[in-house]
Protein backbone atom coordinates (compact mmCIF):
# COMPACT_ATOMS: atom_id res chain seq x y z
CA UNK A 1 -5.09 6.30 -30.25
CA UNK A 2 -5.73 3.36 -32.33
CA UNK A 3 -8.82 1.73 -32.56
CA UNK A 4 -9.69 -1.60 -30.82
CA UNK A 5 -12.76 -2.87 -33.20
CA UNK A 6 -9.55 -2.69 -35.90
CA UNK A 7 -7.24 -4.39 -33.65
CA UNK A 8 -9.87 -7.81 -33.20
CA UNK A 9 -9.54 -10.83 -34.54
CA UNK A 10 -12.75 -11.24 -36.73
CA UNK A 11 -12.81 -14.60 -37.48
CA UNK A 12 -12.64 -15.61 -33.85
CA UNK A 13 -15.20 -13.08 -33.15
CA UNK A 14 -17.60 -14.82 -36.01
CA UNK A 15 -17.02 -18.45 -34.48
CA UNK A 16 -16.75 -17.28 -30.55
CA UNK A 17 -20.47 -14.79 -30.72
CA UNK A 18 -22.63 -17.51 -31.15
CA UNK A 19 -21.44 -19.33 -27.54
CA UNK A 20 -22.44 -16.12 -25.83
CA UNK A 21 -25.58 -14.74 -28.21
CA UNK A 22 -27.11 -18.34 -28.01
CA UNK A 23 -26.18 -19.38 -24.58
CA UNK A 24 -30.20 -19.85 -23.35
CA UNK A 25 -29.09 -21.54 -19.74
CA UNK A 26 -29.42 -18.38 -18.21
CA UNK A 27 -27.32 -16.33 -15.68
CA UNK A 28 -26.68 -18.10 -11.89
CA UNK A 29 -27.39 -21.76 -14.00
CA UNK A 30 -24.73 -23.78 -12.05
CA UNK A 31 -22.24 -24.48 -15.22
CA UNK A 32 -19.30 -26.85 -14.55
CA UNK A 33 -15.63 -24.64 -15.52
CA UNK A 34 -15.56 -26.16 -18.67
CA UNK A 35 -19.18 -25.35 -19.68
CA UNK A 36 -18.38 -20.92 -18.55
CA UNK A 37 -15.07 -21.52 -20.46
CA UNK A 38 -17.29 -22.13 -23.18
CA UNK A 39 -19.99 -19.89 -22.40
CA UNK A 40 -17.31 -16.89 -22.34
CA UNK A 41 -15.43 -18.04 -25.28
CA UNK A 42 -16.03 -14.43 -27.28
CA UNK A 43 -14.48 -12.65 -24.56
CA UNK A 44 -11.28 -15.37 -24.83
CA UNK A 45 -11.30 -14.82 -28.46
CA UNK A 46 -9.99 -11.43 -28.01
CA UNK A 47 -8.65 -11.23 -23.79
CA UNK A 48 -6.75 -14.49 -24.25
CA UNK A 49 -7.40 -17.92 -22.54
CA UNK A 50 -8.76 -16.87 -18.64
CA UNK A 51 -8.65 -13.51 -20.06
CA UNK A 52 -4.60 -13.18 -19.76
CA UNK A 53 -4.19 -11.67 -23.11
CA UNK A 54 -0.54 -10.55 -24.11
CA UNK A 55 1.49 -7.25 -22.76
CA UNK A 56 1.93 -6.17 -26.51
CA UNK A 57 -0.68 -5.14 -28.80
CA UNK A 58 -3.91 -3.22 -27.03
CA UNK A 59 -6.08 -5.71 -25.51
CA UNK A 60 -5.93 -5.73 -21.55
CA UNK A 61 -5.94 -8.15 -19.48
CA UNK A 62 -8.99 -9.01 -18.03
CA UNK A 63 -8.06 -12.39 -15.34
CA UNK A 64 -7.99 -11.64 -11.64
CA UNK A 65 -9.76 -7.58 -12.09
CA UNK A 66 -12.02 -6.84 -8.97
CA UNK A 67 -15.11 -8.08 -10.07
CA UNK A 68 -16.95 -5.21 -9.52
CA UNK A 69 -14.46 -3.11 -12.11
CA UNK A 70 -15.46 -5.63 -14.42
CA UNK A 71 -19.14 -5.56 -14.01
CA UNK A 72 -18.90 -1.80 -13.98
CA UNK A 73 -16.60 -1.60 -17.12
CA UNK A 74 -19.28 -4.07 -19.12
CA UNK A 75 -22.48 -2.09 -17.86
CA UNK A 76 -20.64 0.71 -19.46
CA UNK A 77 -20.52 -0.80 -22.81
CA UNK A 78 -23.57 -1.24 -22.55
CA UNK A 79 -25.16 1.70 -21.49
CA UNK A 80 -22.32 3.95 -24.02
CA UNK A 81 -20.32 5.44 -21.29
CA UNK A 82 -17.58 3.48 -23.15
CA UNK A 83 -17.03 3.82 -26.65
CA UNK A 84 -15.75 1.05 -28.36
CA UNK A 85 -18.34 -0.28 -30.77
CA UNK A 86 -17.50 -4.44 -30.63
CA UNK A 87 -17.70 -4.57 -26.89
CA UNK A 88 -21.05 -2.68 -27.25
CA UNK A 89 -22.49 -5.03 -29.87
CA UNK A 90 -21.48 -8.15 -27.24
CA UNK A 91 -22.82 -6.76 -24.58
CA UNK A 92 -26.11 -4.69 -25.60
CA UNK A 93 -29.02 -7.21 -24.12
CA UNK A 94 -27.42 -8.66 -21.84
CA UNK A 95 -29.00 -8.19 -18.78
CA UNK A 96 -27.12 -6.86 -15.18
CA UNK A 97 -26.89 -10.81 -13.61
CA UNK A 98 -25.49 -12.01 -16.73
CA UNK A 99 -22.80 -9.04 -16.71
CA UNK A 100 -22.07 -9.93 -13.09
CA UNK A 101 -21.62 -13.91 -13.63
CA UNK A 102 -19.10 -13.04 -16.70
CA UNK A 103 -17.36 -10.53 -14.44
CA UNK A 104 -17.35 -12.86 -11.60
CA UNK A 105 -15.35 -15.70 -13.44
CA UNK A 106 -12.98 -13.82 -14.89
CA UNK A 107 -12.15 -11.96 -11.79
CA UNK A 108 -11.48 -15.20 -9.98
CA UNK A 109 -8.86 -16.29 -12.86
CA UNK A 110 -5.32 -15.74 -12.07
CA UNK A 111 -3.07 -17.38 -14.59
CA UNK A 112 0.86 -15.81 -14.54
CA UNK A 113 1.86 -12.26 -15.43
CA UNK A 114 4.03 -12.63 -18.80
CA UNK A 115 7.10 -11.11 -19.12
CA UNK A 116 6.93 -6.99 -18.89
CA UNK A 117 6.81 -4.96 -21.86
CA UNK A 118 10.14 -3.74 -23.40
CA UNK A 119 9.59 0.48 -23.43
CA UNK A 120 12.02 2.83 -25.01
CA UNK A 121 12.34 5.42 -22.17
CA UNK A 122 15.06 7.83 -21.53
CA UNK A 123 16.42 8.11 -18.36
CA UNK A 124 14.34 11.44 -17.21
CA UNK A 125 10.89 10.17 -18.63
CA UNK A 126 11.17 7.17 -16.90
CA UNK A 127 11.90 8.85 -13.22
CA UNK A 128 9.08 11.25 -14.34
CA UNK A 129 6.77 8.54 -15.19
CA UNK A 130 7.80 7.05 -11.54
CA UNK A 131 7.49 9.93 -9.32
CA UNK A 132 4.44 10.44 -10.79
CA UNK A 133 2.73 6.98 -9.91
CA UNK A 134 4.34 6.79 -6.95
CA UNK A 135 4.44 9.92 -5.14
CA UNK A 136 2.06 12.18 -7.59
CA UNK A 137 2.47 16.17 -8.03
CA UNK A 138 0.78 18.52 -5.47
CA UNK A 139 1.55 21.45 -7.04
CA UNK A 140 -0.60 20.03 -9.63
CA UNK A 141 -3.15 18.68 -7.61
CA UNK A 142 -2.50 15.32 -8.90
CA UNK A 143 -2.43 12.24 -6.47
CA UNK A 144 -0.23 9.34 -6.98
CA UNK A 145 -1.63 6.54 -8.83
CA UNK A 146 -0.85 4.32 -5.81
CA UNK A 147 -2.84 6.49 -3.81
CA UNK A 148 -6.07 4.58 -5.38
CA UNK A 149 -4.48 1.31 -7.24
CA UNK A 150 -2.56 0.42 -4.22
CA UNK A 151 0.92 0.16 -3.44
CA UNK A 152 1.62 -2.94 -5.73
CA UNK A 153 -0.66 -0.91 -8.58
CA UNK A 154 -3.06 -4.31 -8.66
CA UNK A 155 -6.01 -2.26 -7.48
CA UNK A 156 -8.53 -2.99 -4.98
CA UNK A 157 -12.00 -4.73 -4.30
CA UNK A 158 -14.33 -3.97 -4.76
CA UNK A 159 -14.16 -1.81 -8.14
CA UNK A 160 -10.36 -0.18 -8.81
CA UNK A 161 -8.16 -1.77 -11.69
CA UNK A 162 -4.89 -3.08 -11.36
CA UNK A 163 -2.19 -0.69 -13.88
CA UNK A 164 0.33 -3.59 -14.26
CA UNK A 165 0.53 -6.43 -16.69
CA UNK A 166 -0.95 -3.78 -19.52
CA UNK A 167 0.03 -2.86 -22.77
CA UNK A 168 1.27 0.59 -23.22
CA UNK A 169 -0.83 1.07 -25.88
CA UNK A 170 -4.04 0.20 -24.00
CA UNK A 171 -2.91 2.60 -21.07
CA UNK A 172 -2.37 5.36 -23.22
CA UNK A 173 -5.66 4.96 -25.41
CA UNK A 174 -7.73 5.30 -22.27
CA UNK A 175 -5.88 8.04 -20.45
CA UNK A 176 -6.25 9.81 -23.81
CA UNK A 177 -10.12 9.08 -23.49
CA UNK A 178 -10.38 10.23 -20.37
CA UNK A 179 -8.25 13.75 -21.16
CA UNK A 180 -10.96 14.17 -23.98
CA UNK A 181 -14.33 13.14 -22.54
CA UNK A 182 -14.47 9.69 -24.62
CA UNK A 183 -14.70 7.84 -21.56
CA UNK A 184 -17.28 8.88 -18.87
CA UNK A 185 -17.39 7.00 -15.53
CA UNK A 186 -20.33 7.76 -13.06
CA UNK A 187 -19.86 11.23 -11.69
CA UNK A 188 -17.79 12.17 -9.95
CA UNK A 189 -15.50 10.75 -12.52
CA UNK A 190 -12.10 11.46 -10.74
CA UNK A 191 -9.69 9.44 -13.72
CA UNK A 192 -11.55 12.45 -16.18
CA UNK A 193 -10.48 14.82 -13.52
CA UNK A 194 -6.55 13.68 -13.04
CA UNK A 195 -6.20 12.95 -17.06
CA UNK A 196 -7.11 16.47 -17.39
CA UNK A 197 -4.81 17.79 -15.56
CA UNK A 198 -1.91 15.39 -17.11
CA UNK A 199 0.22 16.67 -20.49
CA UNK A 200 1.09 14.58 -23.48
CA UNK A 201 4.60 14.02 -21.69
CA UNK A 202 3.09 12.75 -18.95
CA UNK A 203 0.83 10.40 -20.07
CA UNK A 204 3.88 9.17 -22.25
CA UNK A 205 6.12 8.59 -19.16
CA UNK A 206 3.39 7.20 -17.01
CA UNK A 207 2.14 4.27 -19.31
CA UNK A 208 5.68 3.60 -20.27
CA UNK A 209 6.92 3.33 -16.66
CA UNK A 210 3.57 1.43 -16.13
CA UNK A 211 3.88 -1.20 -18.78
CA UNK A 212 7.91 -1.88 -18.10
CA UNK A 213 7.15 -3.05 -14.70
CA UNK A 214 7.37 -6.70 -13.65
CA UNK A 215 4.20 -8.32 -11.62
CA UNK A 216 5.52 -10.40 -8.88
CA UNK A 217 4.23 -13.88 -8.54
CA UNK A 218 1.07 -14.31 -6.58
CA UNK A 219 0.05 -10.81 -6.45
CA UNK A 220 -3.64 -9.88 -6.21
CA UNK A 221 -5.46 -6.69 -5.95
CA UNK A 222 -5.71 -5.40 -2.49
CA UNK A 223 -8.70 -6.89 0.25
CA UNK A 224 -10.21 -3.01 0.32
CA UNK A 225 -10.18 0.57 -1.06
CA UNK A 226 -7.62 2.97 0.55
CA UNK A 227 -8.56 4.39 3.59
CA UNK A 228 -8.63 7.79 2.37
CA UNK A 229 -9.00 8.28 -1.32
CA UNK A 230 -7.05 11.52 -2.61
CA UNK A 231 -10.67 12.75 -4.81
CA UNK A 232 -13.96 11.59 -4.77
CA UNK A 233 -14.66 8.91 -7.06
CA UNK A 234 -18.10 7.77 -8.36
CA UNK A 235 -18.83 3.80 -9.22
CA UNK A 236 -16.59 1.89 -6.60
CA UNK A 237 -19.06 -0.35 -5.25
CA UNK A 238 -21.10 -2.42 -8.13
C-alpha cells in the first residue's frame, strides 16, 4: 500500500492551506462559486479541479460523491478513524458545518469521467473480479458489491461511494485497510467485515475489474439506499 502524504504535491499544499486555514467567513456565509472554488482550493490542489482528479496515480475522485459519504469520510479524518496524516492536519478544527458545506459542493460537482484505467488482467482474474462485484460469493458469505453501490457501482444518497472512475491503486490501498483494521467506519463496519473475508487474489481482481470500467455519460449515484442491504452497515445517514 503506498502512502498518500508521499504521493501529495507539497508545494500546492504550502500555497493552497492558507485559503482554507485562513478562510474567517465562516461556514453557511453565502459565497459566490468562484469565492468556494477558492475557499476549497487545498482540497483541488490534490483531488483535481471540482475534485475530478485523474484515474492513475492514488488520489480519488471526490466530484459528484453523496454528500453525506463525504461529510462522513472528512469527520473521520478528523476524529482518526482514517489514517492518513495530511487529510488529518486539514481537517483537525474544523468544525461539523464547515465539513458539511465542503462536502456539499463537491458532491454537487459533476465534471466528465476520464478515460478508464488500462489494467493488466488475465482472462480468469478479470471474470473473477466480475462475478464478484456483480453477483458476490454465498458460499463465502460475501454480497455483491452492487448489492450496496448500486447497479451502475455510483453509489447511493445519502452516504455509499461510487467504485468507478478510481484508481486501482486507491481501491486496493483501502480494501487493504479495511482487511487490516486501518480503516474503522462506525460499527457495524460491514466494508471491515467483507474485506475480511476477501484474499489477496481477490482484492487484486476486484480493483482491477473496478478501475478498467468505463463511466457512462451522465451517470449519478442512485436517488436512495437499496431496499434491502445484504449486512448491516453503520454511518449511512450523516
Amino acid at each position: 500500500m503506498r502512502s498518500a502524504l508521499r504521493m501529495v504535491p507539497g508545494a500546492l499544499l504550502l500555497i493552497a492551506l492558507p485559503a482554507l486555514a485562513l478562510d474567517r467567513s465562516g461556514p453557511g456565509t453565502a459565497l459566490s462559486a468562484d469565492e468556494l472554488s477558492r475557499r476549497f482550493a487545498a482540497c483541488t490542489s490534490c483531488h483535481g479541479p471540482q475534485g475530478r482528479a485523474s484515474p492513475e496515480g492514488y488520489l480519488p475522485r471526490i466530484a459528484g460523491k453523496p454528500a453525506g459519504y463525504l461529510y462522513n469520510q472528512l469527520r473521520h479524518f478528523r476524529d482518526g478513524r482514517r489514517a492518513v496524516p495530511v487529510m488529518t492536519w486539514m481537517v483537525d478544527r474544523l468544525p461539523d458545518a464547515y465539513l458539511l458545506e465542503m462536502a456539499q459542493y463537491f458532491a454537487a460537482q459533476h465534471p466528465p469521467y476520464p478515460r478508464p484505467q488500462i489494467v493488466t488482467l488475465d482472462a480468469a482474474a478479470r471474470e473473477r473480479g466480475r462475478l464478484l462485484v456483480m453477483t458476490g460469493d454465498a458460499s463465502r458469505s460475501l454480497p455483491a458489491c452492487t448489492a450496496c453501490h448500486g447497479n451502475a457501482m455510483l453509489g447511493a444518497q445519502p452516504a455509499i461511494p461510487g467504485l468507478l472512475g478510481l484508481p486501482q491503486d486507491y481501491l486496493n490501498a483501502q480494501l487493504g485497510a479495511w482487511r487490516e483494521g486501518v480503516r474503522n467506519a462506525v460499527a457495524p463496519d460491514c466494508m471491515a467485515t467483507i474485506a475480511k473475508r476477501l484474499a489477496p487474489q481477490d482484492i487484486a481482481a476486484i480493483t482491477g475489474w473496478l478501475a478498467s470500467q468505463p463511466v457512462p455519460a451522465g451517470a449519478r449515484a442512485a436517488a436512495a439506499l437499496p431496499a434491502e442491504m445484504p449486512l448491516e452497515c453503520g454511518g449511512l445517514a450523516p
